[in-house]
C-alpha atoms as a PDB file:
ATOM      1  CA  UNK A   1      -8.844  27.053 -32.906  1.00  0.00           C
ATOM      2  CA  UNK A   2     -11.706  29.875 -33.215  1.00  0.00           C
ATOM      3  CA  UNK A   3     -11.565  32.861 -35.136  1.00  0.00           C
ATOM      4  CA  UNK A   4     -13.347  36.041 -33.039  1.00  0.00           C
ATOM      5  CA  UNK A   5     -14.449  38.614 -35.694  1.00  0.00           C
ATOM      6  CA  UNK A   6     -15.991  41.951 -34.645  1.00  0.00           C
ATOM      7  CA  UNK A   7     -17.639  44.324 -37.622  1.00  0.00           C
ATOM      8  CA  UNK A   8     -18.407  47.539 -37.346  1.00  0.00           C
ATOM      9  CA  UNK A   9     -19.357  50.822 -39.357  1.00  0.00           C
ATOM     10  CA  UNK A  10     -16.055  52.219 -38.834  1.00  0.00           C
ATOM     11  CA  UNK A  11     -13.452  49.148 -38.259  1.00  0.00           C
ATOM     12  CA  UNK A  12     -13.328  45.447 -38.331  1.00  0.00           C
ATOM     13  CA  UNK A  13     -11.253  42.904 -35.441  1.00  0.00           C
ATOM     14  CA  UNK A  14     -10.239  39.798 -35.746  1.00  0.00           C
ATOM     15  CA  UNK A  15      -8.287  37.570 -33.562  1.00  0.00           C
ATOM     16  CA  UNK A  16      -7.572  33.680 -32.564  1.00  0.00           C
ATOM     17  CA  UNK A  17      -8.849  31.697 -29.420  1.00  0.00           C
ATOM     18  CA  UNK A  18      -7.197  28.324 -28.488  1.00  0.00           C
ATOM     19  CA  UNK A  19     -10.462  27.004 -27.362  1.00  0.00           C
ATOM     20  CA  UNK A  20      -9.335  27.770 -23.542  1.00  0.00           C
ATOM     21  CA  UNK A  21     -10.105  30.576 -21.428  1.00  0.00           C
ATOM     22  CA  UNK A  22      -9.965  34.329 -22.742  1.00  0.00           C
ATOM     23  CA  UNK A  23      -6.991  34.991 -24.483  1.00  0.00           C
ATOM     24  CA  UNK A  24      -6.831  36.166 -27.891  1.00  0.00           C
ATOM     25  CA  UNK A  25      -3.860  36.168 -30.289  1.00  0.00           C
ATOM     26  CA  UNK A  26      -2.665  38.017 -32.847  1.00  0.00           C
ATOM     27  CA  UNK A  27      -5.804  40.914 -32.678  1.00  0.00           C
ATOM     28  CA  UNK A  28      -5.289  43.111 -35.656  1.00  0.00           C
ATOM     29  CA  UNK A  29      -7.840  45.664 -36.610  1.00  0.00           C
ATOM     30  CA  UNK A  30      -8.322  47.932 -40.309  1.00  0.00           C
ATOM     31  CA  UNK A  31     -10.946  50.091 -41.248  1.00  0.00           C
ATOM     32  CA  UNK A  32     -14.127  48.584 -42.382  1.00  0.00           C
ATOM     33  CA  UNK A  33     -13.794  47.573 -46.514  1.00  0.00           C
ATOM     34  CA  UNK A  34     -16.889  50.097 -48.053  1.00  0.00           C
ATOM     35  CA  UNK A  35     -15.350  49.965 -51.703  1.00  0.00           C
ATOM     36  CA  UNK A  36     -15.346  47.374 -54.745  1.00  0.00           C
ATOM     37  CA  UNK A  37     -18.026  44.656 -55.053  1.00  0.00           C
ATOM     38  CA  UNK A  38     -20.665  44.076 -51.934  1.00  0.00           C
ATOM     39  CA  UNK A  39     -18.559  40.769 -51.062  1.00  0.00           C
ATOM     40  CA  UNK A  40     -15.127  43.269 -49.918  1.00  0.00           C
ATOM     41  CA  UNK A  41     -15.961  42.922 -46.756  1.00  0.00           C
ATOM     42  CA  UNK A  42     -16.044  39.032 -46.282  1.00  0.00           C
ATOM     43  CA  UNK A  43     -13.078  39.392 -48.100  1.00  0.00           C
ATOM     44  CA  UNK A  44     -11.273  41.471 -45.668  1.00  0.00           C
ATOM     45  CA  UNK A  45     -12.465  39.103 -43.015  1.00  0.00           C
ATOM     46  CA  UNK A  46     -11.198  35.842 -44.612  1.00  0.00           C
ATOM     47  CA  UNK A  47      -7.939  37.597 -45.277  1.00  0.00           C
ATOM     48  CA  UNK A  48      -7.502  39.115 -41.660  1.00  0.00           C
ATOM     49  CA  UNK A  49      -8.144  35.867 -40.381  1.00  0.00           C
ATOM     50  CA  UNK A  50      -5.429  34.061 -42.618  1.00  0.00           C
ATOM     51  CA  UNK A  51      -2.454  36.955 -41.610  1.00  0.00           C
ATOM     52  CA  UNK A  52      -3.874  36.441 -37.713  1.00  0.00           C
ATOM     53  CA  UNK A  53      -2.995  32.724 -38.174  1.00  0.00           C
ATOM     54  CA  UNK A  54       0.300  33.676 -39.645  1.00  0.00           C
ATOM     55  CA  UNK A  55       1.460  36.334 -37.304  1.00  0.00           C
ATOM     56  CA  UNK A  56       0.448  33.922 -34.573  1.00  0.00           C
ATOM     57  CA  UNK A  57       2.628  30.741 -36.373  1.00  0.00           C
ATOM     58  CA  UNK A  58      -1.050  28.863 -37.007  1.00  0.00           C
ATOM     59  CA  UNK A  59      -1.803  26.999 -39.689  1.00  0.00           C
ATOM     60  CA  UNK A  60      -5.040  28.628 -40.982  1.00  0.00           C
ATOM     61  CA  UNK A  61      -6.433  25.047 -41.914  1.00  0.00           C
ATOM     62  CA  UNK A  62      -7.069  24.480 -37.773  1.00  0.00           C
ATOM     63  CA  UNK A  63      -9.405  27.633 -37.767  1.00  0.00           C
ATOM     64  CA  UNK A  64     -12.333  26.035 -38.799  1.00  0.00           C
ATOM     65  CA  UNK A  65     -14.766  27.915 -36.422  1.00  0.00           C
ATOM     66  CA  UNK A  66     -15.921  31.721 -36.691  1.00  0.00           C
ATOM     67  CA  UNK A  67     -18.055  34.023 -34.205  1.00  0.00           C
ATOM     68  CA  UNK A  68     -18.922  37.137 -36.132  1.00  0.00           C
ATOM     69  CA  UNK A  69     -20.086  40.187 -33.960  1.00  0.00           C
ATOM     70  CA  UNK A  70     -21.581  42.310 -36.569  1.00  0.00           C
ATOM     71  CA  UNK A  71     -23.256  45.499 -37.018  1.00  0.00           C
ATOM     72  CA  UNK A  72     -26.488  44.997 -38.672  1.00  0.00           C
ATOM     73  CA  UNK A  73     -29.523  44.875 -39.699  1.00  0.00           C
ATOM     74  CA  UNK A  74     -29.349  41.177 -40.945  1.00  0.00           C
ATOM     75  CA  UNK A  75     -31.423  40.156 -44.285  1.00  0.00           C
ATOM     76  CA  UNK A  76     -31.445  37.183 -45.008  1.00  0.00           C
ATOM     77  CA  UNK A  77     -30.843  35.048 -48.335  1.00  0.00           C
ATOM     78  CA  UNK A  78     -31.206  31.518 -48.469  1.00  0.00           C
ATOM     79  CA  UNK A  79     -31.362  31.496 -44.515  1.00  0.00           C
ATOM     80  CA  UNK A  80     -27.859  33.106 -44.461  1.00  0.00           C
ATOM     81  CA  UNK A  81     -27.078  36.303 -43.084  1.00  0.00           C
ATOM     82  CA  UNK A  82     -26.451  39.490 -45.345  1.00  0.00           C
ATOM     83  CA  UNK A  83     -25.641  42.789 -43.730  1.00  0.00           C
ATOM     84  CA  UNK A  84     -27.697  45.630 -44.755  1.00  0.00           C
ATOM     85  CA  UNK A  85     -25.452  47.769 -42.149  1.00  0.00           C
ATOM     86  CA  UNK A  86     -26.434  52.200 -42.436  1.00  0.00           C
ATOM     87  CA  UNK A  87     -22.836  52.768 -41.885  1.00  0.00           C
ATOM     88  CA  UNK A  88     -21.490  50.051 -44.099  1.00  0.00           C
ATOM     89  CA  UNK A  89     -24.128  50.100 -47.161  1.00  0.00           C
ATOM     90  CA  UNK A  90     -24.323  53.248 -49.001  1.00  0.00           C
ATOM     91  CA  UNK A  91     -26.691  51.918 -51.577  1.00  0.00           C
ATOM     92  CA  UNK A  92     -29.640  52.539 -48.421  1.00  0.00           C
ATOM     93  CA  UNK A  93     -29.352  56.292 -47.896  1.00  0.00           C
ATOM     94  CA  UNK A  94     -28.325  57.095 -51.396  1.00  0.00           C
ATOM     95  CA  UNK A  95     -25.367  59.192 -52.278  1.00  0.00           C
ATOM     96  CA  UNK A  96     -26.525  61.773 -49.993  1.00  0.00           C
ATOM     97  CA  UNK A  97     -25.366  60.114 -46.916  1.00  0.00           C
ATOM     98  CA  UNK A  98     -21.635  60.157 -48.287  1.00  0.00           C
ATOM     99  CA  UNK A  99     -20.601  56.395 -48.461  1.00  0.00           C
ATOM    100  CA  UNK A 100     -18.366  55.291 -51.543  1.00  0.00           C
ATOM    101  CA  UNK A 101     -20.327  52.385 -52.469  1.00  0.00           C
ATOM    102  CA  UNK A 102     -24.160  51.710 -53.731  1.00  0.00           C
ATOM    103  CA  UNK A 103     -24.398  48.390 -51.738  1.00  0.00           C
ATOM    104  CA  UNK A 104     -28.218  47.255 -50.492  1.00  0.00           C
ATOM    105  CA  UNK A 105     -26.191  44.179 -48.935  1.00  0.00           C
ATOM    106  CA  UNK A 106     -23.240  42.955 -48.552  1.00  0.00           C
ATOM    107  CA  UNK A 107     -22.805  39.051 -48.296  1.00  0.00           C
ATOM    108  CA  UNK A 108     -20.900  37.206 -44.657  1.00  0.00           C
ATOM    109  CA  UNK A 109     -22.639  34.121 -43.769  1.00  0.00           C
ATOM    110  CA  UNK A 110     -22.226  32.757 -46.804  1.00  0.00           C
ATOM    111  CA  UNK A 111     -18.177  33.556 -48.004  1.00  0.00           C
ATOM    112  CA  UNK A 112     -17.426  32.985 -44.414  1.00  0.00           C
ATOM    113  CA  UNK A 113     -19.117  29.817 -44.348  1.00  0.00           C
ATOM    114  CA  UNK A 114     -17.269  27.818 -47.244  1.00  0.00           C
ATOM    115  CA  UNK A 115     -13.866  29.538 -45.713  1.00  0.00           C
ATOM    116  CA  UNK A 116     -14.972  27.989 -41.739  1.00  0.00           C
ATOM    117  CA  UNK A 117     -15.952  24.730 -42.600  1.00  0.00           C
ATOM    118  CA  UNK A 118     -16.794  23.355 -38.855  1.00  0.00           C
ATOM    119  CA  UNK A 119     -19.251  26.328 -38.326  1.00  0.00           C
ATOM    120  CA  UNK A 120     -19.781  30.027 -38.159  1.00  0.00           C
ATOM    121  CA  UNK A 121     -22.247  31.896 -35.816  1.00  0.00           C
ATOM    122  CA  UNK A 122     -23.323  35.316 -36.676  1.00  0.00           C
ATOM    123  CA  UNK A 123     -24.878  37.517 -34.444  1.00  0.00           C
ATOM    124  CA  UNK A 124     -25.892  41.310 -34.094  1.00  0.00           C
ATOM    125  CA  UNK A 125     -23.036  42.849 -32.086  1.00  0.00           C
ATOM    126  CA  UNK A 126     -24.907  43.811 -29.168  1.00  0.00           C
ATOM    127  CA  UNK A 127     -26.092  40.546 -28.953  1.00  0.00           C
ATOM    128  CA  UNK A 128     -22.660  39.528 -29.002  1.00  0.00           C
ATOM    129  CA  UNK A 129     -21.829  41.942 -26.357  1.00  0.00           C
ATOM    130  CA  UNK A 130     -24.696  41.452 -24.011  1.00  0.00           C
ATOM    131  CA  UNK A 131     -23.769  37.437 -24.115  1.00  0.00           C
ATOM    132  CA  UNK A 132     -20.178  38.601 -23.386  1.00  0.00           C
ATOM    133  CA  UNK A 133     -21.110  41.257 -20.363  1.00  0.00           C
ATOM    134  CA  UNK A 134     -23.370  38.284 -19.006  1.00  0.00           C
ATOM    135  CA  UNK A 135     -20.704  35.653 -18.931  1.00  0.00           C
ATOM    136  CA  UNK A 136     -18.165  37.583 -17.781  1.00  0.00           C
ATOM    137  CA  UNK A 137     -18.841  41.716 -17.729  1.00  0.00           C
ATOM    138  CA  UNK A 138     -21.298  44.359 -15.689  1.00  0.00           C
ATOM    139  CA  UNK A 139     -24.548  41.510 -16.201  1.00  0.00           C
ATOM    140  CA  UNK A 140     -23.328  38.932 -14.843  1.00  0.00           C
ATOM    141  CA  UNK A 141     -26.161  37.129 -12.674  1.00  0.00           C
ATOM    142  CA  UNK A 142     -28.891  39.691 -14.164  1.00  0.00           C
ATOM    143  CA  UNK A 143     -32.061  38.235 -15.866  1.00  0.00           C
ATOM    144  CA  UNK A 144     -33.600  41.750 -17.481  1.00  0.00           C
ATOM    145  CA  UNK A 145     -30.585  43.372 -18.783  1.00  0.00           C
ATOM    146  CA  UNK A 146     -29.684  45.176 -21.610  1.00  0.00           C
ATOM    147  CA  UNK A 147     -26.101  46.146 -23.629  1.00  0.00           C
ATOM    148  CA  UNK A 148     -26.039  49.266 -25.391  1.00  0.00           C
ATOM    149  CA  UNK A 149     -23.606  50.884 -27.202  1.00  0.00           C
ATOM    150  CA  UNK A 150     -22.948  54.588 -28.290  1.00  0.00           C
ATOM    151  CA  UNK A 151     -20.665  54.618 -31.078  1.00  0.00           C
ATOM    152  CA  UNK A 152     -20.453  55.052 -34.308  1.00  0.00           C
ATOM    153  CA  UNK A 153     -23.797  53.900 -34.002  1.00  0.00           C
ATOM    154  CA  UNK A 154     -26.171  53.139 -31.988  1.00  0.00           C
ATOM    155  CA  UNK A 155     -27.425  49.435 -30.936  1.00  0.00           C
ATOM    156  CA  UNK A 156     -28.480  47.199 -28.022  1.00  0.00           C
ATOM    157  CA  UNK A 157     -28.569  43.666 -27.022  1.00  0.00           C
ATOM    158  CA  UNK A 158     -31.640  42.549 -24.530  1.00  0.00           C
ATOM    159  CA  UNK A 159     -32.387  40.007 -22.209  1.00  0.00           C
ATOM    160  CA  UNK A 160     -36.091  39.419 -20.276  1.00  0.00           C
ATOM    161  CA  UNK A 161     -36.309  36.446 -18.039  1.00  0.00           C
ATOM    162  CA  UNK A 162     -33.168  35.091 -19.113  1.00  0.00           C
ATOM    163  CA  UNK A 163     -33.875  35.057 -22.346  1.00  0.00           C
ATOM    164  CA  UNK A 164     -31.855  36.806 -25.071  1.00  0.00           C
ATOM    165  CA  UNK A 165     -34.183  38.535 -27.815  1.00  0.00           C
ATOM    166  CA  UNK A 166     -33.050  38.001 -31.309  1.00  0.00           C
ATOM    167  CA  UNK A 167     -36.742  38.501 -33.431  1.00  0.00           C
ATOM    168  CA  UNK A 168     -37.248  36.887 -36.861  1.00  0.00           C
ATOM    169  CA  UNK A 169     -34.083  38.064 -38.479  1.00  0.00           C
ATOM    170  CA  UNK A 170     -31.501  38.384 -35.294  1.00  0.00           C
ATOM    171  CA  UNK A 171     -32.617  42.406 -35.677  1.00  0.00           C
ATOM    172  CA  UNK A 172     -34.321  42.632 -31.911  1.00  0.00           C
ATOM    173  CA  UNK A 173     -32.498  46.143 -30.143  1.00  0.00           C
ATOM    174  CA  UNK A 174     -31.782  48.108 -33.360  1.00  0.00           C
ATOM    175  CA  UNK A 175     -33.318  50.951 -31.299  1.00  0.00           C
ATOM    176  CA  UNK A 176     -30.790  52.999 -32.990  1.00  0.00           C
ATOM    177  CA  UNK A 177     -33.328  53.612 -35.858  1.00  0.00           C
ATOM    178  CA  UNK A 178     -36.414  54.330 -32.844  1.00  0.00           C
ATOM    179  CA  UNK A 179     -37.736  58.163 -33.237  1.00  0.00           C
ATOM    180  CA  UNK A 180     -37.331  59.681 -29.814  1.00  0.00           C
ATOM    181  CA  UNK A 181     -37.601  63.263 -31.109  1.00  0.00           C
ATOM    182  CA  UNK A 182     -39.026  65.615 -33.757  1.00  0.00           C
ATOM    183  CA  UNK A 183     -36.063  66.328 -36.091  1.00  0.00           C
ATOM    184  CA  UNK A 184     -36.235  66.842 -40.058  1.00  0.00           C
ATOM    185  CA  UNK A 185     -32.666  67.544 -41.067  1.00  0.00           C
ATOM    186  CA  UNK A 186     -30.524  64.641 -39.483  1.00  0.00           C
ATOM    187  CA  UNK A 187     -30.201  61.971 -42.105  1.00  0.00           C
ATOM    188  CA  UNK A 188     -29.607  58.304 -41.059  1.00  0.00           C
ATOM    189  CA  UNK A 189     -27.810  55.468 -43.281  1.00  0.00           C
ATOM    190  CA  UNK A 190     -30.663  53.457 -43.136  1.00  0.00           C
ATOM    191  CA  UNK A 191     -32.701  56.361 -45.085  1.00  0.00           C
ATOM    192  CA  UNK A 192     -34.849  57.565 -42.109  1.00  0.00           C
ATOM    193  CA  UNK A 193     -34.472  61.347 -40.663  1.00  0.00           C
ATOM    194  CA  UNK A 194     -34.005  62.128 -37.554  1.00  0.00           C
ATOM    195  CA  UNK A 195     -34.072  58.808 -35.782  1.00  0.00           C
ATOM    196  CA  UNK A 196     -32.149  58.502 -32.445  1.00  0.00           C
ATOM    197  CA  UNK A 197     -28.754  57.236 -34.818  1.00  0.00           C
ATOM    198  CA  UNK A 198     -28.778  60.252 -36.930  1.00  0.00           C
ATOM    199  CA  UNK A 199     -28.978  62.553 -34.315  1.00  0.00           C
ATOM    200  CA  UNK A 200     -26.612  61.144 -31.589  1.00  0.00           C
ATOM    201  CA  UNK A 201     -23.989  58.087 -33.301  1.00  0.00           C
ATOM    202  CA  UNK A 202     -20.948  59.420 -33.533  1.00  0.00           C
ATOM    203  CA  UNK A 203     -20.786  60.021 -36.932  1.00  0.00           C
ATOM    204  CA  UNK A 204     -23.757  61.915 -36.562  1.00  0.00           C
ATOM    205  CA  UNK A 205     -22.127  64.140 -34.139  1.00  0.00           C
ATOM    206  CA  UNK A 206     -19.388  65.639 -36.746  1.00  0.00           C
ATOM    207  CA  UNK A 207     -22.164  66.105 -39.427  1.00  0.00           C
ATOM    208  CA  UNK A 208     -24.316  67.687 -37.128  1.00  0.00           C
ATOM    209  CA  UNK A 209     -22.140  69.908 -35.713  1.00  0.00           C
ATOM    210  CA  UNK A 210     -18.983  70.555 -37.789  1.00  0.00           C
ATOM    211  CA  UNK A 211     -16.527  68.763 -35.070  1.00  0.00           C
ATOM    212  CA  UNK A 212     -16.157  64.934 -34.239  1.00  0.00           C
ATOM    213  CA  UNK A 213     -17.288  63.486 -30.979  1.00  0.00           C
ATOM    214  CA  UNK A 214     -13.877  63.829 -29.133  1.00  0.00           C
ATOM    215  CA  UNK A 215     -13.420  67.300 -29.946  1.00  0.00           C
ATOM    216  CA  UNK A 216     -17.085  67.832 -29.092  1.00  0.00           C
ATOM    217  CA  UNK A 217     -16.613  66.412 -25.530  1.00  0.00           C
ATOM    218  CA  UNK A 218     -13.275  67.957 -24.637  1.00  0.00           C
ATOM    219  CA  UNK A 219     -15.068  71.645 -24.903  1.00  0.00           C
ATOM    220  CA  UNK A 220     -17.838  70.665 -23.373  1.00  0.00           C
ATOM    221  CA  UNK A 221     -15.176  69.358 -20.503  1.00  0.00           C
ATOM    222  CA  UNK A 222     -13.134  72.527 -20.836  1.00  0.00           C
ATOM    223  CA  UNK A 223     -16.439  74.310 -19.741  1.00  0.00           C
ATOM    224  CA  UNK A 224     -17.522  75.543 -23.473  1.00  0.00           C
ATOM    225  CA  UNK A 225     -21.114  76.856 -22.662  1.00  0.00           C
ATOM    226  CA  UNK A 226     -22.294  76.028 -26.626  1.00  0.00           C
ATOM    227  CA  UNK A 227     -20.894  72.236 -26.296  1.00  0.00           C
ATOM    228  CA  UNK A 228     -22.339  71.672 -23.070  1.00  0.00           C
ATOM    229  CA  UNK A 229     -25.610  72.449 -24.109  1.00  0.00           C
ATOM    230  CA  UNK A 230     -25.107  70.047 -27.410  1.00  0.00           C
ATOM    231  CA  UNK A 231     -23.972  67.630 -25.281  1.00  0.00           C
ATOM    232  CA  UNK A 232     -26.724  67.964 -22.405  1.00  0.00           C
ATOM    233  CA  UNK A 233     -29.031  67.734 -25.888  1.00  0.00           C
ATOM    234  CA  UNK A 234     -27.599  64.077 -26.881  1.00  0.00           C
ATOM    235  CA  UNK A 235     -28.015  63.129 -23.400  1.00  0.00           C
ATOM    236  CA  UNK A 236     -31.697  64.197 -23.357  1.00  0.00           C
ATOM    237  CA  UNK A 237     -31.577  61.996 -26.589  1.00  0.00           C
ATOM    238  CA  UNK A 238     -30.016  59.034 -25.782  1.00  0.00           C
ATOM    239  CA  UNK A 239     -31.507  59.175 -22.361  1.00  0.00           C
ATOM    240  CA  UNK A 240     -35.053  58.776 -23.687  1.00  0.00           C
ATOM    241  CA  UNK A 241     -34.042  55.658 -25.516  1.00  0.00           C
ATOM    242  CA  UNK A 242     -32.641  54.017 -22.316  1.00  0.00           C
ATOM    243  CA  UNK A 243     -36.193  55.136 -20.747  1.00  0.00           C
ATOM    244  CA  UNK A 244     -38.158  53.645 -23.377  1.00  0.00           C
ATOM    245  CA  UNK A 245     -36.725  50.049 -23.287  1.00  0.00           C
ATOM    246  CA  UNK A 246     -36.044  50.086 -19.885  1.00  0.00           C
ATOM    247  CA  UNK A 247     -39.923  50.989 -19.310  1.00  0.00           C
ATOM    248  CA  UNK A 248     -40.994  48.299 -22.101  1.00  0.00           C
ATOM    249  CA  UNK A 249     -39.274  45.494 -20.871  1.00  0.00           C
ATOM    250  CA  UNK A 250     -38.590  46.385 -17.127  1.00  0.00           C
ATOM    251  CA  UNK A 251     -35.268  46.062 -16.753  1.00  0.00           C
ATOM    252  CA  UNK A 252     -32.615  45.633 -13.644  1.00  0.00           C
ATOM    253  CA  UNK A 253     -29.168  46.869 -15.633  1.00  0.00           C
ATOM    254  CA  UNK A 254     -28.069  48.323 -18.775  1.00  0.00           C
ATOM    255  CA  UNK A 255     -24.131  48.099 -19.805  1.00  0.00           C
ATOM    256  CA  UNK A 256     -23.158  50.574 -21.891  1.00  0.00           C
ATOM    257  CA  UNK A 257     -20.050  50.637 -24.253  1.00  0.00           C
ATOM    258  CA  UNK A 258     -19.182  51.834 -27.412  1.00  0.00           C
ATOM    259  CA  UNK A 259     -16.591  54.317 -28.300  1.00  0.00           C
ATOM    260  CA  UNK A 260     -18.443  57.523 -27.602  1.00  0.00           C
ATOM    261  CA  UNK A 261     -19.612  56.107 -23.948  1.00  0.00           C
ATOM    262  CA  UNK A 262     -16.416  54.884 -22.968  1.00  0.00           C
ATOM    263  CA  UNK A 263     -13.641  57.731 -24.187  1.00  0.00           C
ATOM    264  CA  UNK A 264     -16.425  59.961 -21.853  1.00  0.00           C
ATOM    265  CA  UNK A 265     -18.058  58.206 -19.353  1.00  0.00           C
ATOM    266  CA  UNK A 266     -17.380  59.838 -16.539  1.00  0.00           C
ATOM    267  CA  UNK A 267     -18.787  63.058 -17.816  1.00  0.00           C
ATOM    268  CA  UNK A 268     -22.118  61.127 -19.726  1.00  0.00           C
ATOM    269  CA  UNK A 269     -22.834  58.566 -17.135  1.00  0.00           C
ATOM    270  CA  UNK A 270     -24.348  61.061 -14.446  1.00  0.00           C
ATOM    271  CA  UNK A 271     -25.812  62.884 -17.731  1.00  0.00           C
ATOM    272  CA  UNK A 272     -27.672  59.846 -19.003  1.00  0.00           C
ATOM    273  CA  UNK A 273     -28.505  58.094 -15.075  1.00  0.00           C
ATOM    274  CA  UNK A 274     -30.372  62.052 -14.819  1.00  0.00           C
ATOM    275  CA  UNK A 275     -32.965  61.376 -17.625  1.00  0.00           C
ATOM    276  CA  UNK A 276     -33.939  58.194 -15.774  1.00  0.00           C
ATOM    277  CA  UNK A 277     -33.892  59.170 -12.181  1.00  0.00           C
ATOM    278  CA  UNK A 278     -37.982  60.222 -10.807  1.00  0.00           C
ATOM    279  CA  UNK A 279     -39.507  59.103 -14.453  1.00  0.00           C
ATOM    280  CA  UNK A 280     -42.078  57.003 -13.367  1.00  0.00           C
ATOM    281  CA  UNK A 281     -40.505  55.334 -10.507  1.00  0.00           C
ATOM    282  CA  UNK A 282     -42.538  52.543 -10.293  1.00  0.00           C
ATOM    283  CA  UNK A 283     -40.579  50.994 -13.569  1.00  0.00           C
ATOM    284  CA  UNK A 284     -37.287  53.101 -13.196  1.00  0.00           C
ATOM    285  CA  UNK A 285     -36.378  52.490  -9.712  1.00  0.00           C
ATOM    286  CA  UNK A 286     -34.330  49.434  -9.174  1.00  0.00           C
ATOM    287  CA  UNK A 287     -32.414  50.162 -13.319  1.00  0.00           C
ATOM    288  CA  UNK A 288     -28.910  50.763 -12.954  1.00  0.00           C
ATOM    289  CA  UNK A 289     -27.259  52.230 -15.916  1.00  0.00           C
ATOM    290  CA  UNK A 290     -23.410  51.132 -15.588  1.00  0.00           C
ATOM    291  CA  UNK A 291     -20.360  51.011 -17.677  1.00  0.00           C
ATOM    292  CA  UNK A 292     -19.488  47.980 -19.707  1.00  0.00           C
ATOM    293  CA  UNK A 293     -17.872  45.384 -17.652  1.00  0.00           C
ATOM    294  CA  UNK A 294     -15.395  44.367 -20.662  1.00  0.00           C
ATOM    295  CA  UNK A 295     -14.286  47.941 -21.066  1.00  0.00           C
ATOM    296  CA  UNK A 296     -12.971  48.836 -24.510  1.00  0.00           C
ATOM    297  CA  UNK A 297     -12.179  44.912 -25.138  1.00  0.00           C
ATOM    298  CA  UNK A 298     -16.032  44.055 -25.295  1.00  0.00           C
ATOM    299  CA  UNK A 299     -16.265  44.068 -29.069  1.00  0.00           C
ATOM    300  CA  UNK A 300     -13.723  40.977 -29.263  1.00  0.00           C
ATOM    301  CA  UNK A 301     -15.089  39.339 -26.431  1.00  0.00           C
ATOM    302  CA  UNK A 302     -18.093  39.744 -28.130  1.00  0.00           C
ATOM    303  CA  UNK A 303     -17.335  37.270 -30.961  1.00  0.00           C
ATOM    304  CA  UNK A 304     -15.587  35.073 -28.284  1.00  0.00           C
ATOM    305  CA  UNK A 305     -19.149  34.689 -26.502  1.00  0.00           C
ATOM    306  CA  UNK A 306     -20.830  33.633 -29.452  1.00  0.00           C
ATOM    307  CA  UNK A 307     -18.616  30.871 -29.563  1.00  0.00           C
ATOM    308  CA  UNK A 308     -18.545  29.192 -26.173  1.00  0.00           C
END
């Protein structure tokens, strides 16, 4: 038995694979622990994991084995991964950016390992997500290929020549914290201002403008000139972030996912394809920017992936 755990800013997944195929029992989800002492959130995840196993009739003693999709960046401590996540860690930002904790990092690798005793593999959750949309999503049989998700922030996963990129510290594809625009008021969680996540993530969008992304959307839907040009704005945004990495690494496909993407793609697909389409066709032509195979399920398939 596995145990799939997916981390982000805003909630944390867990659920149980038998070891065959793609099923996973007894999902539950809660909002992200961001209060107490730094180890809360391995915490929650140990103790998700052990009411998974008993809403699914499992001893918890035959989960031995943990994939952990997580929202980073990593640090690590002894060789063992510590999350020093903007939306998860308020002690980065300060109490300026709002979150009810002072954290720098906040201990996983280690808790989780003495709980999973046959192993635990951590990973950035775009990496996580791009293995998943390769082995079964929108990348499957693609070489140069990127995941990226729009959310409640913003990361990617990438792949040249077959090869995922992970960097010294598993932090390749936090392009989230990439300047792609001159902008002095927008503060991230990671401390910087105006990076592409504190200007488009979706918790940037309520700060920014007084209304969450949903809400945003719908008016711009609904035809409301002033969120229409906000949203054609993050589009511009996000848009020159797909054009930077698709230009620096020359890339076939990018998946995108993430709750932002996905409650709206049909109205930020054509948006974001526009900022790529006649920009130096000579590295743009042949990039398709697509929706994420996996859907809204990609997250826990995410931790599956790390696992098989």
């Amino acid at each position: 038995m596995k145990a799939c755990i997916d981390i982000g800013g805003t909630k944390v997944a867990v659920s149980l694979n038998t070891g065959a195929g793609l099923d996973l029992l007894a999902r539950r989800s809660e909002p992200t622990a961001k209060t107490g002492s730094n180890d809360a959130l391995a915490r929650q995840v140990i103790r998700m994991v052990d009411e998974a196993c008993g809403e699914a009739g499992i001893d918890p003693s035959r989960v031995q084995r943990a994939g952990v999709s997580s929202a980073g960046p990593f640090v690590l401590v002894a060789g063992l991964v510590e999350l020093a996540s903007p939306n998860i860690c308020g002690g980065l930002a300060g109490p300026a950016r709002g979150l009810p904790n002072d954290w720098m990092t906040a201990p996983l690798e280690a808790p989780l390992r003495r709980r999973f005793t046959e192993g635990v593999r951590v990973e950035n959750d775009c990496i996580g997500a791009l293995e998943a949309e390769r082995r079964w999503g929108a990348l499957q049989g693609f070489e140069h290929c990127a995941y990226v998700t729009w959310s409640t922030g913003v990361g990617m996963g990438l792949c040249v020549d077959g090869r995922v990129l992970r960097g010294k510290n598993g932090n390749a594809g936090h392009g989230g914290h990439m300047f792609v625009s001159d902008n002095e008021d927008a503060l991230c969680g990671c401390g910087n201002i105006g990076d592409l996540e504190a200007l488009v993530a979706g918790n940037a969008v309520a700060r920014r403008f007084g209304a969450d992304a949903a809400t945003l959307m719908q008016h711009a839907r609904g035809g409301d000139a002033a969120a229409i040009a906000k949203v054609d704005e993050l589009c511009r945004i996000m848009g020159r972030a797909l054009y930077n990495i698709t230009v620096v690494l020359d890339l076939q496909r990018i998946s995108l996912g993430g709750s932002v993407f996905t409650n709206n793609k049909e109205h930020l697909l054509p948006l974001l394809q526009a900022q790529l389409r006649g920009k130096l066709p000579a590295l743009t032509d042949g990039c398709e920017l697509v929706p994420a195979g996996l859907g809204d399920r990609v997250g826990d398939y995410a931790a599956l992936a790390l696992l098989v």
